[in-house]
Protein backbone atom coordinates (compact mmCIF):
# COMPACT_ATOMS: atom_id res chain seq x y z
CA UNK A 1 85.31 93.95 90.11
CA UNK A 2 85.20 91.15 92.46
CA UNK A 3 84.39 88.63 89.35
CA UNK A 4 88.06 89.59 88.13
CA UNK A 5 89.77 90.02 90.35
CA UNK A 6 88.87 86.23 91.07
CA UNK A 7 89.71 85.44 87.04
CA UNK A 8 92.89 86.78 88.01
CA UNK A 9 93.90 84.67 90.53
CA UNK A 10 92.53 81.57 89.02
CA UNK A 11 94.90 82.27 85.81
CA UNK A 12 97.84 83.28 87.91
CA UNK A 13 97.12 79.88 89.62
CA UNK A 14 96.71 80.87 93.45
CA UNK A 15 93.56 79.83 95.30
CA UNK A 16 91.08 82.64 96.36
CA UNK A 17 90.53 81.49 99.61
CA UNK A 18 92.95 81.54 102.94
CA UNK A 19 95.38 78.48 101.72
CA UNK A 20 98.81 79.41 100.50
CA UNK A 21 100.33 77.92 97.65
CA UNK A 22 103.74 76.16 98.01
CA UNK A 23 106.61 76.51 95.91
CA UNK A 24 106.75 73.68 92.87
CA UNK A 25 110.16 72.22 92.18
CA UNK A 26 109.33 72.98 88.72
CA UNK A 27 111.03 76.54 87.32
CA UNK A 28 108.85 76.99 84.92
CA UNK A 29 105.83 76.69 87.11
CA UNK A 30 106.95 79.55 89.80
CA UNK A 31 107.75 82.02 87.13
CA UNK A 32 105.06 81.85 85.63
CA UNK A 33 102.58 82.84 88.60
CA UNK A 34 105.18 85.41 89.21
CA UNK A 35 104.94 87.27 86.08
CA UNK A 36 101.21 87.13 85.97
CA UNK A 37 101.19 88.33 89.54
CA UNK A 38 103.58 91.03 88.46
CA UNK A 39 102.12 91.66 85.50
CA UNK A 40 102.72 95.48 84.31
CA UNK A 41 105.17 95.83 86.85
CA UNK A 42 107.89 97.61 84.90
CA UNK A 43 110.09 97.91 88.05
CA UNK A 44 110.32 94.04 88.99
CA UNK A 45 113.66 92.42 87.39
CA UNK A 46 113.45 88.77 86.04
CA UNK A 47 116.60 87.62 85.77
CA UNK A 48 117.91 84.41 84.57
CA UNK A 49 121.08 82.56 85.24
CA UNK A 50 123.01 79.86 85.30
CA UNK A 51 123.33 77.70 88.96
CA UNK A 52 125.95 75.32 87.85
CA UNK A 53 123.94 73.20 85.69
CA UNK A 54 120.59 74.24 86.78
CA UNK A 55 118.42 76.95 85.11
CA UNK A 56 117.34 79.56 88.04
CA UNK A 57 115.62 83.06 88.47
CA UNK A 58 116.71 85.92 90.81
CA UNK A 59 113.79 88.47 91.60
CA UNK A 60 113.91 92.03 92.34
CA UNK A 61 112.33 95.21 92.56
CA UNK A 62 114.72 97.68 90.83
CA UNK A 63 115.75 100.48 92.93
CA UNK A 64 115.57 98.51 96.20
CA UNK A 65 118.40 96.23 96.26
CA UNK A 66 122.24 96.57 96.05
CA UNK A 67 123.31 95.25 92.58
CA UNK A 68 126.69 94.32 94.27
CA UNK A 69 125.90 92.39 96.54
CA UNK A 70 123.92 90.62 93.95
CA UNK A 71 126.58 90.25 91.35
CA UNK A 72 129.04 88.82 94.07
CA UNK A 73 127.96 87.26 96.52
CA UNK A 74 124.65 85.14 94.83
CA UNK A 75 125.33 85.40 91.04
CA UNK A 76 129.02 84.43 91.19
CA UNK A 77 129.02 81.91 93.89
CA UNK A 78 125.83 79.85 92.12
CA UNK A 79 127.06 79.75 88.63
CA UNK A 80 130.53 78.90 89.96
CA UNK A 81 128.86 76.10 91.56
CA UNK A 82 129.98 73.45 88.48
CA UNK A 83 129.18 69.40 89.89
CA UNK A 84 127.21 70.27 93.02
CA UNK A 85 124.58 68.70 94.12
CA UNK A 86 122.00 71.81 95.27
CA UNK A 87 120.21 70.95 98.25
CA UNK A 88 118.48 73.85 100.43
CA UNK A 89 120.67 73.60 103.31
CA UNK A 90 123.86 73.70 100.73
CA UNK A 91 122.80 76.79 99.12
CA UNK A 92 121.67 78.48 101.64
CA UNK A 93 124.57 77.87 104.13
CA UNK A 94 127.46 77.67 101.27
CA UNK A 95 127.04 78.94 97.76
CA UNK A 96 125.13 82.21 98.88
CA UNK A 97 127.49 84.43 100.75
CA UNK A 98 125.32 87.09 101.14
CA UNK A 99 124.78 88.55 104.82
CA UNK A 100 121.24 87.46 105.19
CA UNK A 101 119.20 84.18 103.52
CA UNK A 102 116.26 82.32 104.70
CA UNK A 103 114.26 80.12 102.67
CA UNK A 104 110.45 79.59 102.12
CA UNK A 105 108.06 76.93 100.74
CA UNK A 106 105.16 79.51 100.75
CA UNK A 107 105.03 81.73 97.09
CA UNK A 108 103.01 84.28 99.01
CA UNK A 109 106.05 84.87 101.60
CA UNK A 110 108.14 84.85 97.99
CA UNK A 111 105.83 87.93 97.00
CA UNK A 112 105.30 89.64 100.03
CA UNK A 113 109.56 89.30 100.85
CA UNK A 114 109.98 90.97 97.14
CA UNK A 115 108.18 93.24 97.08
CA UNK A 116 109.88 94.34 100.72
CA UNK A 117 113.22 94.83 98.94
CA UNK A 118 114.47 91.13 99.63
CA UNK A 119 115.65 89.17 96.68
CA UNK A 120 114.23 85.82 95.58
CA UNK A 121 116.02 83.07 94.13
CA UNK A 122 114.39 80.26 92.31
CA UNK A 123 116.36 76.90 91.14
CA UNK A 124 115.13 74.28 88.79
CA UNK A 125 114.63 70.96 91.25
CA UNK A 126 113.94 72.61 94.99
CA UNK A 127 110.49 73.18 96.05
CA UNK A 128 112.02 76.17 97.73
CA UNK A 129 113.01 79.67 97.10
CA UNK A 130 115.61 81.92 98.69
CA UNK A 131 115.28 85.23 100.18
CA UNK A 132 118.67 87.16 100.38
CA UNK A 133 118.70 90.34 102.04
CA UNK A 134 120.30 92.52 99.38
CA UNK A 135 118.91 95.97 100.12
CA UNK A 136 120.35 99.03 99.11
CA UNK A 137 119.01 101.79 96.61
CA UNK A 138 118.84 105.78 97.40
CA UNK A 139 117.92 106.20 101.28
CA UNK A 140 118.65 109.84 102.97
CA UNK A 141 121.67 109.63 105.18
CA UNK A 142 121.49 109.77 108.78
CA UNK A 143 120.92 113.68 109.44
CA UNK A 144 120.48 116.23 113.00
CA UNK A 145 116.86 115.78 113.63
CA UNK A 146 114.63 119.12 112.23
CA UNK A 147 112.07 119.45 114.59
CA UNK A 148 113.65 118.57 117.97
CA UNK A 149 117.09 120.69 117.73
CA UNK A 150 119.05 120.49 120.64
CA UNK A 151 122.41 123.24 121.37
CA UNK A 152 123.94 120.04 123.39
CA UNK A 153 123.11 116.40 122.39
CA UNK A 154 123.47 113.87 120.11
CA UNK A 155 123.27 115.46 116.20
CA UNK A 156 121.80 112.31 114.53
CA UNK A 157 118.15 111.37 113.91
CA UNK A 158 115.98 108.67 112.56
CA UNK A 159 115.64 108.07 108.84
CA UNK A 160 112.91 106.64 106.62
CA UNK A 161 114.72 103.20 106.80
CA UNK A 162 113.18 100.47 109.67
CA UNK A 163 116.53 98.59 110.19
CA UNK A 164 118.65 102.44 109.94
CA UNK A 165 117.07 102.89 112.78
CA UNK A 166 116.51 99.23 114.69
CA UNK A 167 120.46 100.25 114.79
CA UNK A 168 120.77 103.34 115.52
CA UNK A 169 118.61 102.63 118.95
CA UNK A 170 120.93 99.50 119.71
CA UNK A 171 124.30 101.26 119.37
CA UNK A 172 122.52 103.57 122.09
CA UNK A 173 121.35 100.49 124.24
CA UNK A 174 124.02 97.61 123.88
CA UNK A 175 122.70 95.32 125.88
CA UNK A 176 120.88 91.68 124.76
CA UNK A 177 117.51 92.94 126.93
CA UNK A 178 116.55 95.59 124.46
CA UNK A 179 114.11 93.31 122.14
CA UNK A 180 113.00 94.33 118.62
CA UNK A 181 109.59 92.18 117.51
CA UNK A 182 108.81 92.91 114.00
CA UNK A 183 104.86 93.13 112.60
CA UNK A 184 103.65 93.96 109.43
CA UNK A 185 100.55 96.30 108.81
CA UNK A 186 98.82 97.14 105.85
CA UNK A 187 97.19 95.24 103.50
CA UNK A 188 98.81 97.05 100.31
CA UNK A 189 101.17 98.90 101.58
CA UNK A 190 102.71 95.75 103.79
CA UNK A 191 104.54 98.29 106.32
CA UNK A 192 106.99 96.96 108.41
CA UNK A 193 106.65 97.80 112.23
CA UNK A 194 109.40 97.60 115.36
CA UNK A 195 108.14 97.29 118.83
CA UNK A 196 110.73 97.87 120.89
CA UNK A 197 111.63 97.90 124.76
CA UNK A 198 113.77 96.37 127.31
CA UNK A 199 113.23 93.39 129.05
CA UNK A 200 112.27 93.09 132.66
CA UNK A 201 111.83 96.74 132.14
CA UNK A 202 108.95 96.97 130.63
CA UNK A 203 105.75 95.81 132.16
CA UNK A 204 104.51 92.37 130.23
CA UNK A 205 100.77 93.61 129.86
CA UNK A 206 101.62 96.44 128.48
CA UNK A 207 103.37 94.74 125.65
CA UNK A 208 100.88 92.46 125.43
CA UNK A 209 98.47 95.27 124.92
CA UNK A 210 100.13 97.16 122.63
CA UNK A 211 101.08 93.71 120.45
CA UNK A 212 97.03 93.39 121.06
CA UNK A 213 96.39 97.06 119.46
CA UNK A 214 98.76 96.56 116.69
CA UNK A 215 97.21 93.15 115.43
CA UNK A 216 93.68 94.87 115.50
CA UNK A 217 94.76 97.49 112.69
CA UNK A 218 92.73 96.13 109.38
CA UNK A 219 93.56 99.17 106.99
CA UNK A 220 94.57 99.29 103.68
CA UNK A 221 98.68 101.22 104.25
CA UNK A 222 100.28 102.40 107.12
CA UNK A 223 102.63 105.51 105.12
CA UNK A 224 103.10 107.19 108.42
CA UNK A 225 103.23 106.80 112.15
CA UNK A 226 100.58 109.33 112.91
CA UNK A 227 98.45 106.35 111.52
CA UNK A 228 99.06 104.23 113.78
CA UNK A 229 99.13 106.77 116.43
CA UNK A 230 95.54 107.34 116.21
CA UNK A 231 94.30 103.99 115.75
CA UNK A 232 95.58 102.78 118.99
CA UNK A 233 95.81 105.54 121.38
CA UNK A 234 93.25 105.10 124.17
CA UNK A 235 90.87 108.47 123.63
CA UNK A 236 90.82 109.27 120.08
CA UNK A 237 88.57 112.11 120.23
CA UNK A 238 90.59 113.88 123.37
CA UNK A 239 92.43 116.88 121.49
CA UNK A 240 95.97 115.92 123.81
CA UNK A 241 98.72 113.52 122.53
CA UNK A 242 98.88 110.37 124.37
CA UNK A 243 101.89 108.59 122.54
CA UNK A 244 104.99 111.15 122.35
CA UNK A 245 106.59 111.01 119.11
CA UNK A 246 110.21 111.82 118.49
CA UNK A 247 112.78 111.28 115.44
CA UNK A 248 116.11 111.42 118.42
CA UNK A 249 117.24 107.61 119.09
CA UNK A 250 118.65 108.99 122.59
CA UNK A 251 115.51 110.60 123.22
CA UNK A 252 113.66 106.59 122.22
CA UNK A 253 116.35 105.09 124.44
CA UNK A 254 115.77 107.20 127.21
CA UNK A 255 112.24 106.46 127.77
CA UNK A 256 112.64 102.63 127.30
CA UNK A 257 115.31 102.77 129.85
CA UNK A 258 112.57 103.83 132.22
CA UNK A 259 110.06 101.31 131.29
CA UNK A 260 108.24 102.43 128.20
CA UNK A 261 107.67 100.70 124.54
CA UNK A 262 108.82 102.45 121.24
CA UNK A 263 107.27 102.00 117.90
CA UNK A 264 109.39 102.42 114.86
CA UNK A 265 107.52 102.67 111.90
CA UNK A 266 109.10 102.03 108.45
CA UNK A 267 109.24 104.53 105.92
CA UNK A 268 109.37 107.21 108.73
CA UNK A 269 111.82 108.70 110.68
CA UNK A 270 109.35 109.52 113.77
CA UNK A 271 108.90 106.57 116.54
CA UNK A 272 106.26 106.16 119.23
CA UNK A 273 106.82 106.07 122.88
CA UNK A 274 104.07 104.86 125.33
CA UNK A 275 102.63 105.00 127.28
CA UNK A 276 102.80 109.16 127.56
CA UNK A 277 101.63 111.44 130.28
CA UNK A 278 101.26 115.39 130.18
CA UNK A 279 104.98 116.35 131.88
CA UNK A 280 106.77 114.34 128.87
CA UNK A 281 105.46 117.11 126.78
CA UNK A 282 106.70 119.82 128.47
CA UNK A 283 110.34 118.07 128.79
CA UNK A 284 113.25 118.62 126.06
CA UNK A 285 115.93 115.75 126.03
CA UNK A 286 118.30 118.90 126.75
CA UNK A 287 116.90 118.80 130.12
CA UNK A 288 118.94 115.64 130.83
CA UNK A 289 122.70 117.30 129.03
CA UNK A 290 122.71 120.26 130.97
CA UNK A 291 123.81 121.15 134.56
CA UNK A 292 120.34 120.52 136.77
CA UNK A 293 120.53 124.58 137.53
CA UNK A 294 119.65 125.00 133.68
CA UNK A 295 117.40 122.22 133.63
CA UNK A 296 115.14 123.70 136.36
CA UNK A 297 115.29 127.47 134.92
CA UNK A 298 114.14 126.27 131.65
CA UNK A 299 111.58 123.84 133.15
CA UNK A 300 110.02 126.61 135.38
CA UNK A 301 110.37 128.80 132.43
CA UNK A 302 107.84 126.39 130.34
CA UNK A 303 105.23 125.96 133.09
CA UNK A 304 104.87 129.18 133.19
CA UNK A 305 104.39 130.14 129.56
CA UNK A 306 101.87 127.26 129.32
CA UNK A 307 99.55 129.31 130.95
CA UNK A 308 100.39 132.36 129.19
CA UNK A 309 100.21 130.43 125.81
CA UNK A 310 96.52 129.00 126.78
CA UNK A 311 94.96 131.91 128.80
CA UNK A 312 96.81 135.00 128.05
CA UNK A 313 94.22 136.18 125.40
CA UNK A 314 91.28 135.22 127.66
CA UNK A 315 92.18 136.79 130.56
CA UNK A 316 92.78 140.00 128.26
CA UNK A 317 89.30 139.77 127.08
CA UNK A 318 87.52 139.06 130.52
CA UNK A 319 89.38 141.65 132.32
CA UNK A 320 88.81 144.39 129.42
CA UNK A 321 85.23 143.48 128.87
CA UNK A 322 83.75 142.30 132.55
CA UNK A 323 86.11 143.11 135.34
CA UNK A 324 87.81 146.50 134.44
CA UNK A 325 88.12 147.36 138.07
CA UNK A 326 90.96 145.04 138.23
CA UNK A 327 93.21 146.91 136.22
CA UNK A 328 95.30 149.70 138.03
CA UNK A 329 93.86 153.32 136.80
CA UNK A 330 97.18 154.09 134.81
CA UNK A 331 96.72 150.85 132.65
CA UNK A 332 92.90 151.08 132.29
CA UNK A 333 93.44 154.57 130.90
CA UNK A 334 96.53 153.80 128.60
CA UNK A 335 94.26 150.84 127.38
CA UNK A 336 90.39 152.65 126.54
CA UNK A 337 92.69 155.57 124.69
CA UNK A 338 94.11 152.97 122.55
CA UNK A 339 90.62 150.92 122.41
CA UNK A 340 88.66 154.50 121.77
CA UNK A 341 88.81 153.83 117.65
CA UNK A 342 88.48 149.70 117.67
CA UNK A 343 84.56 149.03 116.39
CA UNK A 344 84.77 145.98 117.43
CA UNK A 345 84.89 144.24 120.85
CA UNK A 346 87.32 143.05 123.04
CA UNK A 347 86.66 139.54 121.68
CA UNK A 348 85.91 139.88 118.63
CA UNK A 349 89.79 141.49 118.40
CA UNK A 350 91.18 138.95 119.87
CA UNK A 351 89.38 136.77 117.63
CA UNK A 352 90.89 138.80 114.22
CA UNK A 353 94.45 138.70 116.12
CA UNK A 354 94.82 135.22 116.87
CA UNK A 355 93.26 133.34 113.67
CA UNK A 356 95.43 135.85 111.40
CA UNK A 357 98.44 134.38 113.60
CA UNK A 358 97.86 131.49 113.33
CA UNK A 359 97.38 131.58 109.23
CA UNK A 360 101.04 133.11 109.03
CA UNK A 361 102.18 130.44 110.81
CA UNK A 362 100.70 127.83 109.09
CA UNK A 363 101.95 130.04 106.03
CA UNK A 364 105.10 130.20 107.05
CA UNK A 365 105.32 126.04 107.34
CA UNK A 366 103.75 125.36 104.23
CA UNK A 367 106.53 127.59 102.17
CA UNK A 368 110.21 126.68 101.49
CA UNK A 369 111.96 127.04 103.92
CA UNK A 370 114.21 130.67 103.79
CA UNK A 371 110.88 131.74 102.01
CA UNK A 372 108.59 130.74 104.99
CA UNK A 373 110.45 132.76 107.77
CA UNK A 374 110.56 135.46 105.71
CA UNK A 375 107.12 135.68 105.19
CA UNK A 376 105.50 134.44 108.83
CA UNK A 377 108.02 137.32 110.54
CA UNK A 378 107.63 140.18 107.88
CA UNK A 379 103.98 139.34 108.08
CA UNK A 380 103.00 139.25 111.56
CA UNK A 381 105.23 143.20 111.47
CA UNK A 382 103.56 144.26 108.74
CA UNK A 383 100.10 142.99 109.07
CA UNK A 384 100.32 144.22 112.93
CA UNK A 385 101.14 147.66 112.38
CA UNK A 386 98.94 148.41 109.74
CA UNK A 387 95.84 147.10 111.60
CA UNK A 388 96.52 149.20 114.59
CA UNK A 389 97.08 151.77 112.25
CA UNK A 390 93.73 151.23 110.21
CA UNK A 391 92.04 151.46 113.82
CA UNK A 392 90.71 147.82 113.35
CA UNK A 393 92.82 146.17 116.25
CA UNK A 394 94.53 147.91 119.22
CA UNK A 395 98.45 148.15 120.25
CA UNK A 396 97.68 146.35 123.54
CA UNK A 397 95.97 143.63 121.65
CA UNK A 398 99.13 142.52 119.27
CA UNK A 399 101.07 142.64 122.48
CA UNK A 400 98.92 140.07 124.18
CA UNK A 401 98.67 138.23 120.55
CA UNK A 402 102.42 138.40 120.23
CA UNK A 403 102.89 136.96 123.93
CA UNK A 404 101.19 134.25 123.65
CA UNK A 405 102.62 133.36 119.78
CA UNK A 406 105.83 133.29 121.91
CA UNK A 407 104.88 131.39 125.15
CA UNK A 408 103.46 128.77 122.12
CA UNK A 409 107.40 128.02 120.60
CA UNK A 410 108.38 127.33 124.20
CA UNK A 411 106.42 123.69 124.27
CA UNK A 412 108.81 121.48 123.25
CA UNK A 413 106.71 119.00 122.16
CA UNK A 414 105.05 120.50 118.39
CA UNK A 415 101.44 117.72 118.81
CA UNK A 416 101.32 119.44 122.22
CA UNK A 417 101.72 123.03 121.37
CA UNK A 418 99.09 122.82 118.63
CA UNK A 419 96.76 121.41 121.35
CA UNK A 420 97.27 124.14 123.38
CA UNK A 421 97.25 126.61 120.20
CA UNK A 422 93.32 124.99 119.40
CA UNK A 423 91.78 125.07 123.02
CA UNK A 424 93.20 129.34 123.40
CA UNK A 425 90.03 129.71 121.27
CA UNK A 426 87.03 128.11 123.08
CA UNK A 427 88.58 129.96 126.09
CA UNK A 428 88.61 132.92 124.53
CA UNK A 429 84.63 132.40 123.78
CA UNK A 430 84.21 131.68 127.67
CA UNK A 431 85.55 134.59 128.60
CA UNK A 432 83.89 136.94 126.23
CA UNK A 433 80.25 135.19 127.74
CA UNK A 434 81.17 134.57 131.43
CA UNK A 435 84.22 136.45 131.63
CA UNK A 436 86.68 134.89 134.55
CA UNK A 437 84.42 132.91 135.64
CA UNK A 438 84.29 131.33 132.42
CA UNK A 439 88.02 130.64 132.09
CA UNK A 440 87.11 128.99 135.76
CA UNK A 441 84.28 127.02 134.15
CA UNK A 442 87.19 126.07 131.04
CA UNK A 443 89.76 125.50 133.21
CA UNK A 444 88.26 123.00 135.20
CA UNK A 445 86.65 121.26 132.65
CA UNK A 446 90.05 120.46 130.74
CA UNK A 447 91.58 119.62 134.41
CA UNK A 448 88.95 116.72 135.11
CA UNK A 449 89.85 115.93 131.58
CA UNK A 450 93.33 115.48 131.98
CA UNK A 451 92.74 113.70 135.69
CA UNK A 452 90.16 111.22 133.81
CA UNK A 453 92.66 110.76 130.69
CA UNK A 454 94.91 107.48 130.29
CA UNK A 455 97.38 106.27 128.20
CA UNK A 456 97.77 102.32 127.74
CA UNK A 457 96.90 102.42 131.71
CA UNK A 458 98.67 105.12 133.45
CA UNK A 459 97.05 108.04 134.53
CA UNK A 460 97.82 111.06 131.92
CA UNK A 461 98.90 113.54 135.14
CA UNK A 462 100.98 111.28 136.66
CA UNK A 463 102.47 111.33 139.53
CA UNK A 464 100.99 114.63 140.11
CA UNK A 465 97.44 112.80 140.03
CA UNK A 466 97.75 110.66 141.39
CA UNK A 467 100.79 111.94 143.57
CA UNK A 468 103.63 110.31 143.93
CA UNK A 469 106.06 112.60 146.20
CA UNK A 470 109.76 111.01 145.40
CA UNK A 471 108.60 111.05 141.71
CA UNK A 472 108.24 115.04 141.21
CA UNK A 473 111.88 115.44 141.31
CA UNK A 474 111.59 114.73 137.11
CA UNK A 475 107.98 116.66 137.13
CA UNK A 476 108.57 120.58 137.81
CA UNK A 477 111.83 120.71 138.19
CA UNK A 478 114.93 118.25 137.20
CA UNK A 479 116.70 117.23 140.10
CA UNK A 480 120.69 116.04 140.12
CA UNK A 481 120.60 112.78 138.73
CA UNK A 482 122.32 111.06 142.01
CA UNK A 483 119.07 112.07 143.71
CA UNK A 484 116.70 110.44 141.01
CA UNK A 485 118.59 106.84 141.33
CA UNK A 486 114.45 104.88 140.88
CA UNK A 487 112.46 104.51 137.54
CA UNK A 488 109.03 105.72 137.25
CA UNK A 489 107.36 103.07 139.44
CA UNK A 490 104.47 103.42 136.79
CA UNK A 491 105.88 102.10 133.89
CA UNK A 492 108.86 99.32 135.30
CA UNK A 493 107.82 95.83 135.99
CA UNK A 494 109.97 95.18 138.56
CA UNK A 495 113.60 96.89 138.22
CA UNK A 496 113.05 100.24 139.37
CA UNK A 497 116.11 101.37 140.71
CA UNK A 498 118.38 102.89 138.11
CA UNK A 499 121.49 103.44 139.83
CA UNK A 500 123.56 102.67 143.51
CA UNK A 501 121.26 104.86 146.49
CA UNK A 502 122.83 108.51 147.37
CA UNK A 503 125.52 108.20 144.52
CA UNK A 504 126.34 111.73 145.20
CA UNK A 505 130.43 112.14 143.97
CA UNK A 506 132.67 112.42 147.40
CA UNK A 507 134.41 115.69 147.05
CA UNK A 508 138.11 115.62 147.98
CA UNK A 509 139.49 116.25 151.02
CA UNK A 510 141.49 118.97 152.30
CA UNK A 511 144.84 117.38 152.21
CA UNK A 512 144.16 116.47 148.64
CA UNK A 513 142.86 119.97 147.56
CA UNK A 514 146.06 121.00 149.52
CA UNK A 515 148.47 119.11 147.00
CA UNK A 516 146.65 120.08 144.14
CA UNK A 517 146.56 123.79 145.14
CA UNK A 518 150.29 123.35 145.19
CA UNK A 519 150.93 121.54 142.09
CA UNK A 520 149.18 124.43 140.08
């Protein structure tokens, strides 16, 4: 394989080692290493024209450029070009109108910028080729986001498209500190990346870092962000998110106004934000729209399902199996008459319960769409009823089961949820050998995991570990946003207040309220 791949190359005329091969001022010469490096590449236009007097190619990938654009503004202008003298400079800064054109000596950058959806143009007599931004083709409009819905925010999400969404980030941020540096990873798949943050903002070694991380990744394609995710979060086998992912640009532009980098990934419409820590999981960019009142009702209202969503089911199989003298009388009757027919035990229900849940979810995801719901909800009813029917799991039991499927869709944050979904189970198997003080053993195990965590060098629980008082007012609860006027002093370099200090409104005075009254 290696033998011809290297027979390849020789014919095509590029060296096998490192060097790169400049552009001849012969035509004749460049096309020809084109077409044998494109070779059975049905999709790749060759097309020759006329530049004035001058014989010249424009290549193309088919289905990634704008043919009008083309026609107009580089095929007309060059072949109206009768009597001129083609230089680089002159074509490139007055016979190609197009929006974008750089030029390159290097044949590889020819390939490599083709092959991204760029044009190439080739003229008979410069030892240079052109590279007009022409893109266009079928790309999905900008939509509301699917999996981060919001009742009051912004309606419009990332798309697939790298510079749809480099743009869709600056008309959030319009100011000349938010910096886009563009890398490419991927050794087939060439996929362009976006690092973006604001400068003086953000703290220089952690771009450096993450730049550092990025230039390390030596894979084949990069089709998703989840790759890149996982190659450069700090604890790869730790089951928690450390980089928050999210296809809102106000949700991107929120978190790089306090400090943090973004990762946009082409061919994806879900960016990176680091570095994370646990309470950005458990926050909804709604939190910031509403009223603070809201804010803290629904905040307090998460923190306390995220309990019931990872300990419900164990706490229902310790107490039931090891410590029945904690349940009132009332309740520890009502719950041995429904458990008098179950052959199985406490945890081995709870076992049956949650995996079966879990399936119909994963059911219910995997089918279209109207399909799905239809399915996950008639499922769970029917499936339920009929196994406490059947005498294989008890009433109480789809209860708890049913709780805790609920306190699950409250975590806003899906990679987070799912986390929390997966460690309900070795919990569970705590419990049914230790009973509570098993959950304590669990408990405090994933707690001195989550003290211990880091992501890109902040502590994964801060500023609750380590604490940082004035802080909490965005950690528990969301306080009025003229009290929280500093930035996260763990992620700014330097800038860290945000707004003027105790920029409460003045309320009007009486004499003012006075008229007012009076005018209504």
């Amino acid at each position: 394989m290696k033998l011809n791949k290297r027979k390849s190359a020789k014919k095509a005329g590029l060296h096998t080692d490192n060097t790169e091969r400049p552009i001849s001022a012969e035509l004749d010469a460049n096309t020809d290493i084109l077409k044998e490096l494109f070779k059975d590449c049905t999709d790749i236009v060759f097309r020759m024209f006329k530049a004035g007097s001058q014989r010249a190619y424009m290549v193309f990938v088919d289905g990634l450029v704008d043919s009008n654009t083309l026609q107009f503004h580089v095929l007309e202008q060059l072949e109206e070009a009768e009597g001129e003298h083609f230089t680089v400079d002159r074509v490139k800064d007055r016979l190609i109108s197009a929006g974008t054109v750089n030029d390159t000596e290097k044949l590889d950058e020819l390939v490599k910028q083709i092959l991204g959806g760029n044009t190439g143009v080739l003229i008979d007599g410069l030892d240079a080729a052109f590279i007009v931004d022409a893109k266009g083709g079928a790309r999905r409009s900008v939509s509301e986001p699917e999996t981060e819905t919001a009742i009051r925010g912004p309606r419009e999400g990332f798309t697939e498209s790298l510079r749809v969404n480099t743009s869709l980030l600056r008309h959030k941020i319009r100011s000349n500190r938010l910096k886009v540096l563009s890398k490419t990873v991927g050794e087939e798949t060439q996929t362009g990346i976006a690092i973006v943050y604001i400068e003086g903002l953000a703290r220089p070694e952690l771009l450096e870092e993450v730049e550092k991380r990025i230039d390390e990744i030596k894979i084949d394609g990069i089709l998703e962000s989840g790759y890149v995710e996982e190659l450069i979060e700090d604890d790869t086998w730790s089951i928690f998110p450390q980089i928050q992912n999210t296809e809102r640009p106000d949700t991107l532009a929120g978190n790089l106004l306090e400090g943090r980098v973004g990762i946009i990934v082409d061919g994806t419409p879900f960016a990176l934000i680091l570095p994370a820590t646990f309470w950005q999981f458990m926050q909804a960019s709604e939190d910031y729209y509403h009223r603070f009142h809201i804010s803290v009702f629904l905040r307090i209202l998460r923190m306390t399902f995220i309990f019931v969503a990872l300990l419900l089911p164990a706490i229902y199989v310790a107490v039931t199996t090891y410590h029945q003298e904690m349940i009132p009388t009332n309740l520890l009757f009502s719950v041995a008459a429904s458990r008098e027919a179950i052959p199985f035990p406490a945890f081995v229900e709870a076992l049956i319960m949650e995996v079966s849940f879990e399936a119909l979810r994963e059911a219910g995801i995997r089918l279209p769409k109207l399909v799905g719901q239809a399915v996950s909800i008639l499922g769970a009813l029917v499936i339920g009823q009929a196994a406490v029917e059947a005498g294989i799991v008890s009433a109480p039991m789809v209860i708890i089961v049913s709780m805790t499927g609920i306190a699950s869709f409250t975590i806003p944050r899906f990679n987070m949820a799912i986390s929390i979904r997966l460690l309900r189970f070795p919990l569970m198997i705590l419990a049914g050998m230790f009973g509570l003080y098993g959950i304590v053993l669990g408990t405090t195990f994933l707690l001195t995991h989550l003290v211990k965590l880091r992501s890109f060098g902040v502590p994964y629980f801060a500023p609750l570990a380590p604490i940082n008082l004035r802080e909490l007012k965005d950690v528990f609860i969301r306080a009025p946003w003229w009290e929280m006027d500093k930035r996260p002093s763990q992620m700014v370099d330097g800038d860290v207040r945000r707004q003027k200090k105790h920029a409460k409104p003045s309320k009007p005075d009486a004499k003012n309220r006075g008229v007012e009254g009076g005018s209504t």
